[in-house]
N, C-alpha and C. Protein backbone atom coordinates (compact mmCIF):
# COMPACT_ATOMS: atom_id res chain seq x y z
N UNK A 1 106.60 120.88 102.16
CA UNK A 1 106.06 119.54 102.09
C UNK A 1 107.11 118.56 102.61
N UNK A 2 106.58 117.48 103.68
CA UNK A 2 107.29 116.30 103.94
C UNK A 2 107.89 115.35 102.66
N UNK A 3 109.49 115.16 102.79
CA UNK A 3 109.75 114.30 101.47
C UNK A 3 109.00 112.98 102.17
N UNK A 4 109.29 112.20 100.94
CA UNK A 4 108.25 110.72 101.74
C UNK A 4 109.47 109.62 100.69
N UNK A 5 109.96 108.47 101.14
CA UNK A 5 110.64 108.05 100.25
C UNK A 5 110.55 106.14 100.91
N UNK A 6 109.75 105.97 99.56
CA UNK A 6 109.81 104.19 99.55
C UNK A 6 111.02 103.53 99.33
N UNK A 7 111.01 102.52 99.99
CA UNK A 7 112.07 101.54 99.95
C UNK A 7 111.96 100.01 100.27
N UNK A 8 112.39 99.13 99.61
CA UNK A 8 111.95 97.68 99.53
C UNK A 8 112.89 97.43 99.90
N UNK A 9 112.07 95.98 101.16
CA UNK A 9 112.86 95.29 101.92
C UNK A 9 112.42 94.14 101.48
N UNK A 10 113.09 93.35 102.64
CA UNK A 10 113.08 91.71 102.46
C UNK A 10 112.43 91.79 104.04
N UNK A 11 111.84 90.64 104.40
CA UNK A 11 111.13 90.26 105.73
C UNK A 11 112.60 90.30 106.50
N UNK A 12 113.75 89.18 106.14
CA UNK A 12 114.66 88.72 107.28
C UNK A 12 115.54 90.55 107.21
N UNK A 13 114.79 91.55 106.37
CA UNK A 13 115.59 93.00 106.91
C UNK A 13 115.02 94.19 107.71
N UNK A 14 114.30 93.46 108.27
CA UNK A 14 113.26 94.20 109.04
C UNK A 14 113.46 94.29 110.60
N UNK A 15 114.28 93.21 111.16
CA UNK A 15 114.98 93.47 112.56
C UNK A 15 116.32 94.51 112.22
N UNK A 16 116.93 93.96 111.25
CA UNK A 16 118.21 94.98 111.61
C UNK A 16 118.09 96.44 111.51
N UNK A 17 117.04 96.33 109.84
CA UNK A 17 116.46 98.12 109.98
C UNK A 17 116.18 98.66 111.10
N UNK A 18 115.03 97.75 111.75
CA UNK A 18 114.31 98.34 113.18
C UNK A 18 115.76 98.97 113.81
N UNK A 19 116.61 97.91 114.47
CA UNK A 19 117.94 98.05 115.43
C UNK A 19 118.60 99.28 115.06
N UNK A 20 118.82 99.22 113.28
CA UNK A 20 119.69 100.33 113.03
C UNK A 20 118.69 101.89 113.21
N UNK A 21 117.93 101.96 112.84
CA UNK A 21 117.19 102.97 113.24
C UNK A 21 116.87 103.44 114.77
N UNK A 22 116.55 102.41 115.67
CA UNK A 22 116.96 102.57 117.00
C UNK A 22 118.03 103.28 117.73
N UNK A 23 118.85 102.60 117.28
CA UNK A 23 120.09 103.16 117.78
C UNK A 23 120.86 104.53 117.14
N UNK A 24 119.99 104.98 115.58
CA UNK A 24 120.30 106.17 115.74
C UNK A 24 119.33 107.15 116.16
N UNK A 25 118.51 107.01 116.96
CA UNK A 25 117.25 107.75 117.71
C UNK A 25 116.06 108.00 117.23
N UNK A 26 115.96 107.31 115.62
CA UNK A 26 115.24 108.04 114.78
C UNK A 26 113.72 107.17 115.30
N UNK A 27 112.57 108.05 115.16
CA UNK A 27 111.38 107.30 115.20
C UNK A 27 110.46 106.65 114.40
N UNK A 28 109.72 105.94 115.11
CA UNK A 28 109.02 104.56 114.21
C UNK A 28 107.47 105.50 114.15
N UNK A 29 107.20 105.92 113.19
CA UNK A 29 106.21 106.75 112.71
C UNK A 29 105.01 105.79 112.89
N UNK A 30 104.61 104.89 111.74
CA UNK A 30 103.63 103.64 111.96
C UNK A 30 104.55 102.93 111.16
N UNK A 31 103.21 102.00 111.55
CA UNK A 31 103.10 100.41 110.70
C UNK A 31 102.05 100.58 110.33
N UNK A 32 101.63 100.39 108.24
CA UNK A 32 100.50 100.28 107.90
C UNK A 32 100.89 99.00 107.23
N UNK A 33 99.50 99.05 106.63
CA UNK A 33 99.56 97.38 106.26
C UNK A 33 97.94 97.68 105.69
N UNK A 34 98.29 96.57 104.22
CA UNK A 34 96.47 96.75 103.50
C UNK A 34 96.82 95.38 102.87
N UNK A 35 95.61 95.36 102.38
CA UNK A 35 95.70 93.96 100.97
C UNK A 35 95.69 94.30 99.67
N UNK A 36 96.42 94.13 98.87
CA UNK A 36 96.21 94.78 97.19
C UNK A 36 95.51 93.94 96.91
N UNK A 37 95.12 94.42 95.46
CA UNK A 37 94.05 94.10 94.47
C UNK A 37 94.59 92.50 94.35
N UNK A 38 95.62 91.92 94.26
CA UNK A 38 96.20 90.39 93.94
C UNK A 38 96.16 89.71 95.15
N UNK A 39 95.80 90.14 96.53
CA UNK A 39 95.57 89.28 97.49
C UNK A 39 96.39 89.71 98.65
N UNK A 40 98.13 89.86 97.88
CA UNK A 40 99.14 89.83 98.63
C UNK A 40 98.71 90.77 99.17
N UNK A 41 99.73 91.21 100.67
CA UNK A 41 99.56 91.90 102.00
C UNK A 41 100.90 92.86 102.04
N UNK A 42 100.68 93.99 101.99
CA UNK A 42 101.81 95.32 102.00
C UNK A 42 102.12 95.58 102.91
N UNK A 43 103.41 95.64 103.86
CA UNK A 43 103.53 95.66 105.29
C UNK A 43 104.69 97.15 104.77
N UNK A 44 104.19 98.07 105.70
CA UNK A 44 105.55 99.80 105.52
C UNK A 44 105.69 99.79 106.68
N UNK A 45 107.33 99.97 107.48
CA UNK A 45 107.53 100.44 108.44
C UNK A 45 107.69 101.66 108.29
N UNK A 46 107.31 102.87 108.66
CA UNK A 46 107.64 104.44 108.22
C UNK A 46 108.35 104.97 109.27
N UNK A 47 109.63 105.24 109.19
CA UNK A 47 110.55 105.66 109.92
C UNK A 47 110.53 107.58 109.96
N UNK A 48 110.58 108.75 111.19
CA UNK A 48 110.43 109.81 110.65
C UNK A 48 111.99 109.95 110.86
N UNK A 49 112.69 110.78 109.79
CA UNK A 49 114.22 111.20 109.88
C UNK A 49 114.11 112.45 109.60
N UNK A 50 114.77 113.51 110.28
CA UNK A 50 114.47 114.84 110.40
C UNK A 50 113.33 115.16 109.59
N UNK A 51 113.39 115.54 108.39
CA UNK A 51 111.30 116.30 107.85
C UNK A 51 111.74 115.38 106.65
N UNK A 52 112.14 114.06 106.93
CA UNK A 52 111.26 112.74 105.90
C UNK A 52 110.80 111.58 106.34
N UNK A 53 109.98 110.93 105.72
CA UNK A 53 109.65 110.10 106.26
C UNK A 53 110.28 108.93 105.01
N UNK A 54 111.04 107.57 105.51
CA UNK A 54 111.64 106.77 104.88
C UNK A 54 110.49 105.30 105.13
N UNK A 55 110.13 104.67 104.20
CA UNK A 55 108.91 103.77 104.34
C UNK A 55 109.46 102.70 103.94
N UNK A 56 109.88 101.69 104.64
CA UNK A 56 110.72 99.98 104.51
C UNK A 56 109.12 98.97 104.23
N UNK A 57 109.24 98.96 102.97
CA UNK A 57 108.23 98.35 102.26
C UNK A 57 108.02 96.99 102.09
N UNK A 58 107.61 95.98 102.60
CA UNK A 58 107.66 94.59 102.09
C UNK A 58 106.48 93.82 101.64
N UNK A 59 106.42 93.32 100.42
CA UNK A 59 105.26 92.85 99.72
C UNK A 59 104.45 91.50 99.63
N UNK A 60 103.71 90.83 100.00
CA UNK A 60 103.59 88.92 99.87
C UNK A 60 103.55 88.46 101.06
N UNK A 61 103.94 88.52 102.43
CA UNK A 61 104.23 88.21 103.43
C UNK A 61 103.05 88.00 104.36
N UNK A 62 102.93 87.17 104.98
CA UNK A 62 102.13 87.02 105.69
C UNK A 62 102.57 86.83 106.62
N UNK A 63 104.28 86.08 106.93
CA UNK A 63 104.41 86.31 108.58
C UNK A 63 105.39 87.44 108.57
N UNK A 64 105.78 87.75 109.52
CA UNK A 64 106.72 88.45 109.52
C UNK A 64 107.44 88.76 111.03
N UNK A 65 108.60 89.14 111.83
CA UNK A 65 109.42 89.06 112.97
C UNK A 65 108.61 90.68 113.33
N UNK A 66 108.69 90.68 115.02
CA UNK A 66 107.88 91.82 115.17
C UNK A 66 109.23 92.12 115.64
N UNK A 67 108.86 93.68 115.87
CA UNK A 67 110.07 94.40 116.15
C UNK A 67 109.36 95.48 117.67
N UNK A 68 108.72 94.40 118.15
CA UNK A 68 108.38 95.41 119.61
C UNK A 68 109.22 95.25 120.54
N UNK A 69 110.01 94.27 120.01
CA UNK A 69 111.11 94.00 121.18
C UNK A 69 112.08 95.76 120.89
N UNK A 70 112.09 96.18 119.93
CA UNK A 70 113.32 96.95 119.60
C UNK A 70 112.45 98.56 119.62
N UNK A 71 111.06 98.40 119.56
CA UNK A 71 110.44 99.75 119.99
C UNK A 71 108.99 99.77 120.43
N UNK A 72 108.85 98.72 121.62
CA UNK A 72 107.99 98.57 122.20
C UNK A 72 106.70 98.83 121.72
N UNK A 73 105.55 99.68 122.26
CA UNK A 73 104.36 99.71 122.33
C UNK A 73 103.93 100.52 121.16
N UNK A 74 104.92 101.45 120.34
CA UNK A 74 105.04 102.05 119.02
C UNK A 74 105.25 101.22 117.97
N UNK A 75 105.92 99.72 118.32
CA UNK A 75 105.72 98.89 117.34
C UNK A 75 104.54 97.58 117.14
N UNK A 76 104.36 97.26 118.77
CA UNK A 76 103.51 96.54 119.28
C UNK A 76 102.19 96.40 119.23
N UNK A 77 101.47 97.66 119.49
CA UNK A 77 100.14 98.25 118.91
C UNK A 77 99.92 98.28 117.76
N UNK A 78 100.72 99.02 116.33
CA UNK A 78 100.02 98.58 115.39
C UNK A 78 100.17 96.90 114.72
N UNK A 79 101.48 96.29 115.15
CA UNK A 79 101.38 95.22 114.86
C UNK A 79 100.36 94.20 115.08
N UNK A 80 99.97 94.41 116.37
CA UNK A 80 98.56 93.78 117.04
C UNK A 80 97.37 94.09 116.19
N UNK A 81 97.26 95.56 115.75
CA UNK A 81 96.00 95.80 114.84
C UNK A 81 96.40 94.96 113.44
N UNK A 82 97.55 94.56 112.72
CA UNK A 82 97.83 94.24 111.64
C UNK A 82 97.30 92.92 111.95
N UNK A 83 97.97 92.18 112.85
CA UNK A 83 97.38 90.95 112.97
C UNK A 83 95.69 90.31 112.91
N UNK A 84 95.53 91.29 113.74
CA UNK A 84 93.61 91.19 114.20
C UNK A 84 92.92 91.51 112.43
N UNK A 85 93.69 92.73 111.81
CA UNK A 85 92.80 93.25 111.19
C UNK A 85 92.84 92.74 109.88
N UNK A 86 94.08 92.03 109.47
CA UNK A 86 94.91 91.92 108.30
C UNK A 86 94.98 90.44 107.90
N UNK A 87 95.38 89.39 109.09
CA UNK A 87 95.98 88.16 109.09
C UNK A 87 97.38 88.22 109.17
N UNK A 88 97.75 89.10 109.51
CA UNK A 88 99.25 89.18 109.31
C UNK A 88 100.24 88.60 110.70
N UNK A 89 100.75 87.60 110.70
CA UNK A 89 101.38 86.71 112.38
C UNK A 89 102.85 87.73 112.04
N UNK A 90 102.86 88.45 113.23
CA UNK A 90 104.31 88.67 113.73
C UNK A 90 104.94 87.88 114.99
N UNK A 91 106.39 86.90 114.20
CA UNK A 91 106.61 86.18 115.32
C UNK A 91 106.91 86.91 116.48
N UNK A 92 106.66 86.29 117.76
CA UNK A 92 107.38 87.03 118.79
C UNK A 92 106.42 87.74 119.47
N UNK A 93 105.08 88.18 119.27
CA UNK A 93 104.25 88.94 119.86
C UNK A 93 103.72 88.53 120.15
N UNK A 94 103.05 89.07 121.56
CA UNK A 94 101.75 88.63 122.34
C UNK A 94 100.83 88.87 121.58
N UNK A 95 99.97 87.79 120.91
CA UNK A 95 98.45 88.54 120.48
C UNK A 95 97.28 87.47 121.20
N UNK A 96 97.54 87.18 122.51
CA UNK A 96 96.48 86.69 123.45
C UNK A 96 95.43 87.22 123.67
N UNK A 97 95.35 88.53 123.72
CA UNK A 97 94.21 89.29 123.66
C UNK A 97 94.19 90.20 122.63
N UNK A 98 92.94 90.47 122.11
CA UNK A 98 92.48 91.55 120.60
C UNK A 98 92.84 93.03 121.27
N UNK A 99 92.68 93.78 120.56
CA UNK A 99 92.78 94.96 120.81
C UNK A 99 90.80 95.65 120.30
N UNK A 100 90.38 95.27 119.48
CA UNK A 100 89.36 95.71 118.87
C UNK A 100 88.30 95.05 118.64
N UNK A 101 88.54 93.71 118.35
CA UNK A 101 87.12 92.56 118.18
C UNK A 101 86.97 91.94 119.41
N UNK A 102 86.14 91.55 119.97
CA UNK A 102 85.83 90.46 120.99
C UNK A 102 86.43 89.17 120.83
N UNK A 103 86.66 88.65 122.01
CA UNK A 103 87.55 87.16 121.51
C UNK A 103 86.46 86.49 120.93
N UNK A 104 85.38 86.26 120.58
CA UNK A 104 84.28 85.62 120.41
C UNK A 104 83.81 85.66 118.80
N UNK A 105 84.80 86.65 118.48
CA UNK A 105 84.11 87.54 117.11
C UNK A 105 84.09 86.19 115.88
N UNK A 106 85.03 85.80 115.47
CA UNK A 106 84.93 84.53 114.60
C UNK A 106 86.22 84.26 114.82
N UNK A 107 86.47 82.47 113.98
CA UNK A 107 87.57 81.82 113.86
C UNK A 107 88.41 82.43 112.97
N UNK A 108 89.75 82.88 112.97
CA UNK A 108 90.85 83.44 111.52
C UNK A 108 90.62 84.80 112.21
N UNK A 109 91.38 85.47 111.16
CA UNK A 109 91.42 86.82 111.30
C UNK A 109 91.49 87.19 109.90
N UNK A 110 90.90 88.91 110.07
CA UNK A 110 91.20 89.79 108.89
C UNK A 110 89.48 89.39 108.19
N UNK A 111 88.87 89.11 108.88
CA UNK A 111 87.07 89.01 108.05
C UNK A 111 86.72 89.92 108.19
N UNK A 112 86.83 90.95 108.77
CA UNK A 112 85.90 92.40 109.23
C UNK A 112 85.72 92.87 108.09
N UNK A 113 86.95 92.97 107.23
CA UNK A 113 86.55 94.22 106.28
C UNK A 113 86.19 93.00 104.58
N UNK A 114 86.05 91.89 104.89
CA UNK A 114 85.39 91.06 103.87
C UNK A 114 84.20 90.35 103.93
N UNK A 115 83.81 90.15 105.20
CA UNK A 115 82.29 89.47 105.63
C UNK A 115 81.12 90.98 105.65
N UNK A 116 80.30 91.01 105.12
CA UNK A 116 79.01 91.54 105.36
C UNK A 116 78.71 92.01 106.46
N UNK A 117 78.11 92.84 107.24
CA UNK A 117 77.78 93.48 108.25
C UNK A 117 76.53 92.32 109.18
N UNK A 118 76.18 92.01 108.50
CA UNK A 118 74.39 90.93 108.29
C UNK A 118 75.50 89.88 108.63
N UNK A 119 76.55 89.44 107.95
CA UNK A 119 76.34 88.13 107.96
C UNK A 119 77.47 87.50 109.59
N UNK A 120 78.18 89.14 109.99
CA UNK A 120 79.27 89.46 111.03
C UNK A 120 78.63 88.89 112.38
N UNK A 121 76.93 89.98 111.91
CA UNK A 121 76.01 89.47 113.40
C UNK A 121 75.60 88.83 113.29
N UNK A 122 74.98 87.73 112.61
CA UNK A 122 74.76 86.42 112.40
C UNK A 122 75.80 85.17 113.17
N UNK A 123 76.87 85.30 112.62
CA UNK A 123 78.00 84.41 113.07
C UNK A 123 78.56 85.07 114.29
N UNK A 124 78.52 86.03 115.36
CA UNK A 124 78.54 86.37 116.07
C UNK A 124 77.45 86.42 117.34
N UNK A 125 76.08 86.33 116.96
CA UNK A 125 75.06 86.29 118.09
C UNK A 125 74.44 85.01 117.52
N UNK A 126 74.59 84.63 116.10
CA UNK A 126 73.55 83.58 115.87
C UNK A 126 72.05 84.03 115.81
N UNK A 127 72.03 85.37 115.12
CA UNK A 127 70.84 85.88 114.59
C UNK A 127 70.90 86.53 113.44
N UNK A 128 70.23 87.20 112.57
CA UNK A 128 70.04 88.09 111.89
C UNK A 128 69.82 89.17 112.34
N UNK A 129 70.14 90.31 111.79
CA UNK A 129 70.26 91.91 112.20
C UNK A 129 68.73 91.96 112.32
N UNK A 130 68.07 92.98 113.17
CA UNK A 130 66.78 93.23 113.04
C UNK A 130 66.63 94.34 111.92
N UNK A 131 65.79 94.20 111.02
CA UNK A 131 65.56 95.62 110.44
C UNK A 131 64.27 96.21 111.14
């Protein structure tokens, strides 16, 4: 079995982790990100280091420094989905274009998984779903 081992950060420790992990070759596994039961927003960078995976945990945050500068399109992509999907602004990133919703989809981000299906296509075509 993979060890798996949490660890709490601070937002302003999330570039140097990135850097220091960079530079010792190790890889950027994902970026997940959910909403707990209290609102706040869980951001894990999961780093893989030989057969563990080390998870830089930060809790409350809503913005946070992206780190695609320091591992490109492995950090970039899910950050982009965090943003679209979550509300979550990472400074520093392009998020001019969605990755998954239409630019058209609604104003804000992170409604997908709290607005109604009915009420998504409604505010999206300006109809009701047909049944």
């Amino acid at each position: 079995m993979q060890e798996y081992r949490k660890i709490s950060i601070t937002k302003d420790e999330i570039v140097p982790t990135a850097e220091r992990m960079r530079k010792a070759g190790v890889i950027l596994a994902m970026i997940h990100g959910y909403v707990m039961d209290d609102g706040r927003i869980n951001i894990s960078y999961e780093y893989q280091i030989d057969d563990r995976i080390e998870s830089y945990t930060i809790e409350g945050e809503n913005v946070l420094p992206t780190i695609s500068h320091i591992y490109d399109e492995a950090a970039a992509w899910p950050e982009r989905e965090l943003n679209e999907l979550i509300d979550v602004t990472f400074e520093g990133l392009d998020t001019s274009k969605r990755l998954f919703m239409p630019d058209n989809m609604l104003d804000g981000q992170g409604q997908i998984f709290v607005t109604p299906m009915d009420e998504l296509i409604e505010k999206v075509h300006g109809k009701k779903k047909e049944e």
